[in-house]
N, C-alpha and C. Protein backbone atom coordinates (compact mmCIF):
# COMPACT_ATOMS: atom_id res chain seq x y z
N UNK A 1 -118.42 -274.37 103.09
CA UNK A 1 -117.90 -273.75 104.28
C UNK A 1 -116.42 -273.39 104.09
N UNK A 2 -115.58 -274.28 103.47
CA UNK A 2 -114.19 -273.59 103.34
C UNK A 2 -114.04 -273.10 102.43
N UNK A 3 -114.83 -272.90 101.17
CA UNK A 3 -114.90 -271.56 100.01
C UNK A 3 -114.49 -270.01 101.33
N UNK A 4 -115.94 -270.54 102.03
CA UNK A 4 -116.60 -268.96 102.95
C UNK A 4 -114.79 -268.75 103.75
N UNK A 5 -114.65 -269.74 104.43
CA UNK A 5 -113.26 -269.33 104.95
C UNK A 5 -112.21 -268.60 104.31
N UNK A 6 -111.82 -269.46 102.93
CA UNK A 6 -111.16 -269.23 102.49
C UNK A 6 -111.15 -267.65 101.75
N UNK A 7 -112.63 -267.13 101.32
CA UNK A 7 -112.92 -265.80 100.60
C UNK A 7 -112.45 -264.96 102.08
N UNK A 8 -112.98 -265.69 103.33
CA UNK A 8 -112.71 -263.95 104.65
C UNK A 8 -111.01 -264.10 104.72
N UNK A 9 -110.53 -265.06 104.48
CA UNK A 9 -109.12 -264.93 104.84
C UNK A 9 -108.75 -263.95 103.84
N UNK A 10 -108.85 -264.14 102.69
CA UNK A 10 -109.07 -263.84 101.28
C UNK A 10 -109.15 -262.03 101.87
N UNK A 11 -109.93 -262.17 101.95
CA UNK A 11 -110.75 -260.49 102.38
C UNK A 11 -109.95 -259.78 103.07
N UNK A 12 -109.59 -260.75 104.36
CA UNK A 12 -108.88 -259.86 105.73
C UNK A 12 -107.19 -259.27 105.13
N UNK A 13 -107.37 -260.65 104.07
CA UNK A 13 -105.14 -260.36 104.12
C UNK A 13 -105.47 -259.08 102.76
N UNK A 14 -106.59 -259.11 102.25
CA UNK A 14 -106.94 -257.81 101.14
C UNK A 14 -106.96 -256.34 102.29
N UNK A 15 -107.52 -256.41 103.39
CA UNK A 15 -107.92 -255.45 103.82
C UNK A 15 -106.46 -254.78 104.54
N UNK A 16 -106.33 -255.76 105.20
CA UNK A 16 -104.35 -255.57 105.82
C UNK A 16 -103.73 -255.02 104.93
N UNK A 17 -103.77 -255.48 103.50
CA UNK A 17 -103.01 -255.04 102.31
C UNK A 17 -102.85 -253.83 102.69
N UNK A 18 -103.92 -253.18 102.28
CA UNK A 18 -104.79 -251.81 101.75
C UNK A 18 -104.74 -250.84 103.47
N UNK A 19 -104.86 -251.55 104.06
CA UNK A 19 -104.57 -250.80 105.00
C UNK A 19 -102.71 -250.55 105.27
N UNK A 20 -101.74 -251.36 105.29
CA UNK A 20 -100.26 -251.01 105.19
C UNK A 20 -99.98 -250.26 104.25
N UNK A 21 -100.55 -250.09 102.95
CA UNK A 21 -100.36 -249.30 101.90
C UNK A 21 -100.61 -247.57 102.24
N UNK A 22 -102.11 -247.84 102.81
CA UNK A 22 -102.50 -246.27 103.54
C UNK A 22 -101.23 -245.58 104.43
N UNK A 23 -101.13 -246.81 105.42
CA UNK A 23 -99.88 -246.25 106.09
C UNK A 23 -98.67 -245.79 105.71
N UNK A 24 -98.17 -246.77 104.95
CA UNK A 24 -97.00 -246.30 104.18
C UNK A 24 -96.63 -244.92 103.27
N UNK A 25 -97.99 -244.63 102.72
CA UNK A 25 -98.42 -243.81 101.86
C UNK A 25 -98.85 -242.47 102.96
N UNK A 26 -98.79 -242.42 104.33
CA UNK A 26 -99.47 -241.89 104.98
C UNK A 26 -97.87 -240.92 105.44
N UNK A 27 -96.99 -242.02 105.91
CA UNK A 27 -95.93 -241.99 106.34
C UNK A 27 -94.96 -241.41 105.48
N UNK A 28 -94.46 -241.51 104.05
CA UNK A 28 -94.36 -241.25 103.03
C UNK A 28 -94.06 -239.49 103.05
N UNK A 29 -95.74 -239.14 102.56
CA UNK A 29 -96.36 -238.04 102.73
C UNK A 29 -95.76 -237.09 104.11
N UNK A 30 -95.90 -237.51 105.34
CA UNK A 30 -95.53 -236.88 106.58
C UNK A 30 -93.83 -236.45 106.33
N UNK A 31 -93.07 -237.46 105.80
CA UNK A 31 -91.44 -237.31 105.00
C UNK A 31 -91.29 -236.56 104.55
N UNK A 32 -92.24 -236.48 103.57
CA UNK A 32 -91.67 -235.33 102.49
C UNK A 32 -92.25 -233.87 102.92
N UNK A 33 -93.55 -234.14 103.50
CA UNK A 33 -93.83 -232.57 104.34
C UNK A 33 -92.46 -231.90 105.06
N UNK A 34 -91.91 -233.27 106.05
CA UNK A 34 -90.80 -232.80 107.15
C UNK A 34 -89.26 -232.00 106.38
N UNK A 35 -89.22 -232.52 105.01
CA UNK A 35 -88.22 -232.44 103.74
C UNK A 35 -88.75 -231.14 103.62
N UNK A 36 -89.74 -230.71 103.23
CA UNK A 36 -89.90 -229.71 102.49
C UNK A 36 -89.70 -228.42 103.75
N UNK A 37 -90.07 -228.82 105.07
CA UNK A 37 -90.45 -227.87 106.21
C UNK A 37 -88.69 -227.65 106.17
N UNK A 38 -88.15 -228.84 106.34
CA UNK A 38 -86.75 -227.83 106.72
C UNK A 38 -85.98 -227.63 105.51
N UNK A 39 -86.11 -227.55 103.87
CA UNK A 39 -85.71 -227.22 103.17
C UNK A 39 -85.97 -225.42 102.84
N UNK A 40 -86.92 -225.49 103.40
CA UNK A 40 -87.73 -224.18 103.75
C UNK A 40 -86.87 -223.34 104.61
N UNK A 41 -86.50 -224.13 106.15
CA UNK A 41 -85.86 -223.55 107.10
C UNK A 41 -84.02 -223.26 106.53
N UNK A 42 -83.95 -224.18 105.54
CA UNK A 42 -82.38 -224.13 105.28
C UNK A 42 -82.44 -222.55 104.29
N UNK A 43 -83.01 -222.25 103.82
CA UNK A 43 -83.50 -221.21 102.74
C UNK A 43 -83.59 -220.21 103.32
N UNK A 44 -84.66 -220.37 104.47
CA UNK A 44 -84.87 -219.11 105.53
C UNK A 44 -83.36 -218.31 105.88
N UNK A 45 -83.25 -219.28 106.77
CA UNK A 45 -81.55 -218.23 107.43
C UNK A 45 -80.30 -217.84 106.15
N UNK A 46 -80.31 -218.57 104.97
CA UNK A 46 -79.87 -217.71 104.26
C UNK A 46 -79.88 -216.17 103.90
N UNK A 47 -81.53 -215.58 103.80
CA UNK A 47 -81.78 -214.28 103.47
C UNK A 47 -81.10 -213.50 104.48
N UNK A 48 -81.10 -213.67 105.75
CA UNK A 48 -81.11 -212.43 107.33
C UNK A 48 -79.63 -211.99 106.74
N UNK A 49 -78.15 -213.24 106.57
CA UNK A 49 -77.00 -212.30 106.74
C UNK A 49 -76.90 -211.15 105.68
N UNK A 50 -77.30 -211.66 104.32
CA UNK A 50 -76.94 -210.27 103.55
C UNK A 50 -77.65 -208.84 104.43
N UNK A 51 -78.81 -208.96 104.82
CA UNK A 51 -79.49 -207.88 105.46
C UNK A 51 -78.72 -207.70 106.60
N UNK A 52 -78.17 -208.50 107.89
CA UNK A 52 -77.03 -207.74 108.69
C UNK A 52 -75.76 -207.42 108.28
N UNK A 53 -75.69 -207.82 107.45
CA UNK A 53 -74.38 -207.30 106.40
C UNK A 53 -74.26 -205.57 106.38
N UNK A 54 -75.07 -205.11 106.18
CA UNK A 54 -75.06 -203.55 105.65
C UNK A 54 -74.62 -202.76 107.15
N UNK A 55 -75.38 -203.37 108.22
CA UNK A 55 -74.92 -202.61 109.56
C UNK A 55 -73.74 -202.60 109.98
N UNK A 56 -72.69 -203.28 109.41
CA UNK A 56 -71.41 -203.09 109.43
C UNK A 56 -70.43 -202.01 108.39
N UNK A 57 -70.90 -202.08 106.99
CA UNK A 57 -70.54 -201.14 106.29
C UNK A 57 -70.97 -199.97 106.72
N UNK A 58 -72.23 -199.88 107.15
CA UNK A 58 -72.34 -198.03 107.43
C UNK A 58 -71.51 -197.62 108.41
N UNK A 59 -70.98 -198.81 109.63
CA UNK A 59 -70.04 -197.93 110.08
C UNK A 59 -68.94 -198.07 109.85
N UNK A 60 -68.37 -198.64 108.71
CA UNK A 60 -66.93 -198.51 108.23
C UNK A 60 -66.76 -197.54 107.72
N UNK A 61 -67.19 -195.97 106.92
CA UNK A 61 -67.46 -195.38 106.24
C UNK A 61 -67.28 -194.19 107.44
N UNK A 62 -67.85 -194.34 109.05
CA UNK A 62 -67.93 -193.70 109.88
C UNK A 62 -66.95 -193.80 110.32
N UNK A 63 -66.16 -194.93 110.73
CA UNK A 63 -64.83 -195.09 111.03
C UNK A 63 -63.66 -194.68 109.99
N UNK A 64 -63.51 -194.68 108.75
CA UNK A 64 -62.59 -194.38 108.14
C UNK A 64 -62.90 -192.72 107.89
N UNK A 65 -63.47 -192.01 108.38
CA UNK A 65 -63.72 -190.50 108.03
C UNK A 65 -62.76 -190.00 108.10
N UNK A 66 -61.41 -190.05 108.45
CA UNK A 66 -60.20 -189.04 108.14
C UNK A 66 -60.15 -189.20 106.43
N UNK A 67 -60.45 -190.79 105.90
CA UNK A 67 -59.67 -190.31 104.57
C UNK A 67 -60.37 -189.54 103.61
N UNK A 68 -59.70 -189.76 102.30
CA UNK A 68 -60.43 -188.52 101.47
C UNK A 68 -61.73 -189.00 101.31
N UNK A 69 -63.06 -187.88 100.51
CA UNK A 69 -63.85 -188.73 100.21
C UNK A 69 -64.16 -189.37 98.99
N UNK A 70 -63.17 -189.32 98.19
CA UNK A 70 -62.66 -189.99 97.34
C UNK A 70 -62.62 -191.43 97.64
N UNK A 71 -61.63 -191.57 98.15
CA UNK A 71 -61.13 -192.89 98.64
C UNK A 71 -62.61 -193.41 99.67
N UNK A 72 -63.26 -192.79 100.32
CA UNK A 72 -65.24 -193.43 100.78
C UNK A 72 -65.62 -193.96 100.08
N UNK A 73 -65.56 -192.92 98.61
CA UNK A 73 -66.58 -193.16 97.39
C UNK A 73 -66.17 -194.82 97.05
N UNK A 74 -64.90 -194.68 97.26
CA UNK A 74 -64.51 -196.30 96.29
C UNK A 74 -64.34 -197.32 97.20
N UNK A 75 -64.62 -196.62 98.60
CA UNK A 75 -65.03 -197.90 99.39
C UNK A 75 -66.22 -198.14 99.59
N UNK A 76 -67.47 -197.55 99.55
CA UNK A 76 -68.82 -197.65 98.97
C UNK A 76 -69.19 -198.53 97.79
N UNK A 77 -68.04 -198.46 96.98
CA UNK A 77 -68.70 -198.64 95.57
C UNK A 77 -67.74 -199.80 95.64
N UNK A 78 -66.91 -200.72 96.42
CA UNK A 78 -66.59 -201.57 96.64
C UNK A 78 -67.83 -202.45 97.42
N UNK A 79 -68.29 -201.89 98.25
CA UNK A 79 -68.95 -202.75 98.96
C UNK A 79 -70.35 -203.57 98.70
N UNK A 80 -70.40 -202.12 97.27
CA UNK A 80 -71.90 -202.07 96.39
C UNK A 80 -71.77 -203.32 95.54
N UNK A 81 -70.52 -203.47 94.88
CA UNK A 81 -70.29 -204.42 94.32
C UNK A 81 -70.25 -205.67 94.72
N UNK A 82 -69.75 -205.88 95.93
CA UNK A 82 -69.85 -206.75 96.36
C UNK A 82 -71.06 -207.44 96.99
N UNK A 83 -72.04 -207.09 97.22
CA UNK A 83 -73.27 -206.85 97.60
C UNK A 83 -73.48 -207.05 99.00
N UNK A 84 -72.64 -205.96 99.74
CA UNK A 84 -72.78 -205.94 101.23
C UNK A 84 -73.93 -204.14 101.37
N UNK A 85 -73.68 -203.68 100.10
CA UNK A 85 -74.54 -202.53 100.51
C UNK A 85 -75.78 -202.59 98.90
N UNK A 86 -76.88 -202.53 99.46
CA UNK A 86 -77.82 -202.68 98.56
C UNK A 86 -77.95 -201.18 97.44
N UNK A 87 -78.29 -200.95 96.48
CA UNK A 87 -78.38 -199.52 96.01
C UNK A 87 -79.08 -198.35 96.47
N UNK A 88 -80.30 -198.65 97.42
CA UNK A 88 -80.40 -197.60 98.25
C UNK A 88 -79.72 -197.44 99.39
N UNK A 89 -79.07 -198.06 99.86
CA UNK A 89 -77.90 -197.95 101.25
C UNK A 89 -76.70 -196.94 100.37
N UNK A 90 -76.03 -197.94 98.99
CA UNK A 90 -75.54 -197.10 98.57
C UNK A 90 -75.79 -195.83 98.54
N UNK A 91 -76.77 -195.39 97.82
CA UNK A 91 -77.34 -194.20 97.56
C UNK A 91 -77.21 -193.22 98.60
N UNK A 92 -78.17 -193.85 99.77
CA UNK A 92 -77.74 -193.16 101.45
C UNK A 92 -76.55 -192.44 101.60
N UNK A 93 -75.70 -193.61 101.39
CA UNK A 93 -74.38 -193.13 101.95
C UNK A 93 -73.88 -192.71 101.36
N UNK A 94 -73.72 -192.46 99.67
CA UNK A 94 -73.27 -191.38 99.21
C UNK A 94 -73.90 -190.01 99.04
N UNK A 95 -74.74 -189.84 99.37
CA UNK A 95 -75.44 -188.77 100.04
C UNK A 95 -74.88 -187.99 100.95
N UNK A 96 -74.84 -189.00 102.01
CA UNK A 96 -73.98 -188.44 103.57
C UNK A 96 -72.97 -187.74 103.57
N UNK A 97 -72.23 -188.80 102.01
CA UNK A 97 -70.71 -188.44 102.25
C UNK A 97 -70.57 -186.99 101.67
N UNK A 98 -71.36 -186.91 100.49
CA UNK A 98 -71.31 -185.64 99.84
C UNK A 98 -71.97 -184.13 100.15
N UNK A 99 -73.34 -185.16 101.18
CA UNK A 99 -74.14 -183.29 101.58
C UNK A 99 -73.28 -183.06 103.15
N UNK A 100 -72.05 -183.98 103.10
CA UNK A 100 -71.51 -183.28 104.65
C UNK A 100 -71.93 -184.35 105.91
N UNK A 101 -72.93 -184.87 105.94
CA UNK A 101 -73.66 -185.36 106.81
C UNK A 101 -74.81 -186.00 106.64
């Protein structure tokens, strides 16, 4: 009779084991999902500013229209460099500047 006891105690503190382990392992898992979800989100809002970036250069280009378009060209090709205007924006806008409009 206290073999039998001793094997369910045996059993139960095995089963508790195995069951805190699940949890832990459960919990764990849910962590690193939550890690990865906002490592994701930190990544996300990086991309948008370069892309609102450009809606400001096109109208600097509109605003500085007295000077030459010389001096456009190399503020274009400043901005290209810098990567506030992508190469088809570039492109665009030296277009504009050169067919007049």
């Amino acid at each position: 009779m206290r073999a039998a006891m001793v094997g369910g105690g045996a059993y139960m503190v095995g089963k508790h084991r195995a069951r805190s382990q699940d949890a832990e392992a459960e919990a764990e898992q849910s962590q690193d999902e939550r890690i990865s979800s906002l490592e994701q989100q930190q990544a996300a809002p990086a991309a948008p500013p370069p892309a609102a970036a450009p809606a400001a250069p096109a109208a600097a280009p509109a605003a500085g229209g007295g000077g030459s378009i010389v001096d456009q060209l190399k503020d274009l090709t400043d901005m290209k460099a810098s990567g506030a205007l992508s190469d088809q924006e570039f492109e665009a806008a030296k277009a504009r500047l050169l067919g007049g409009g």
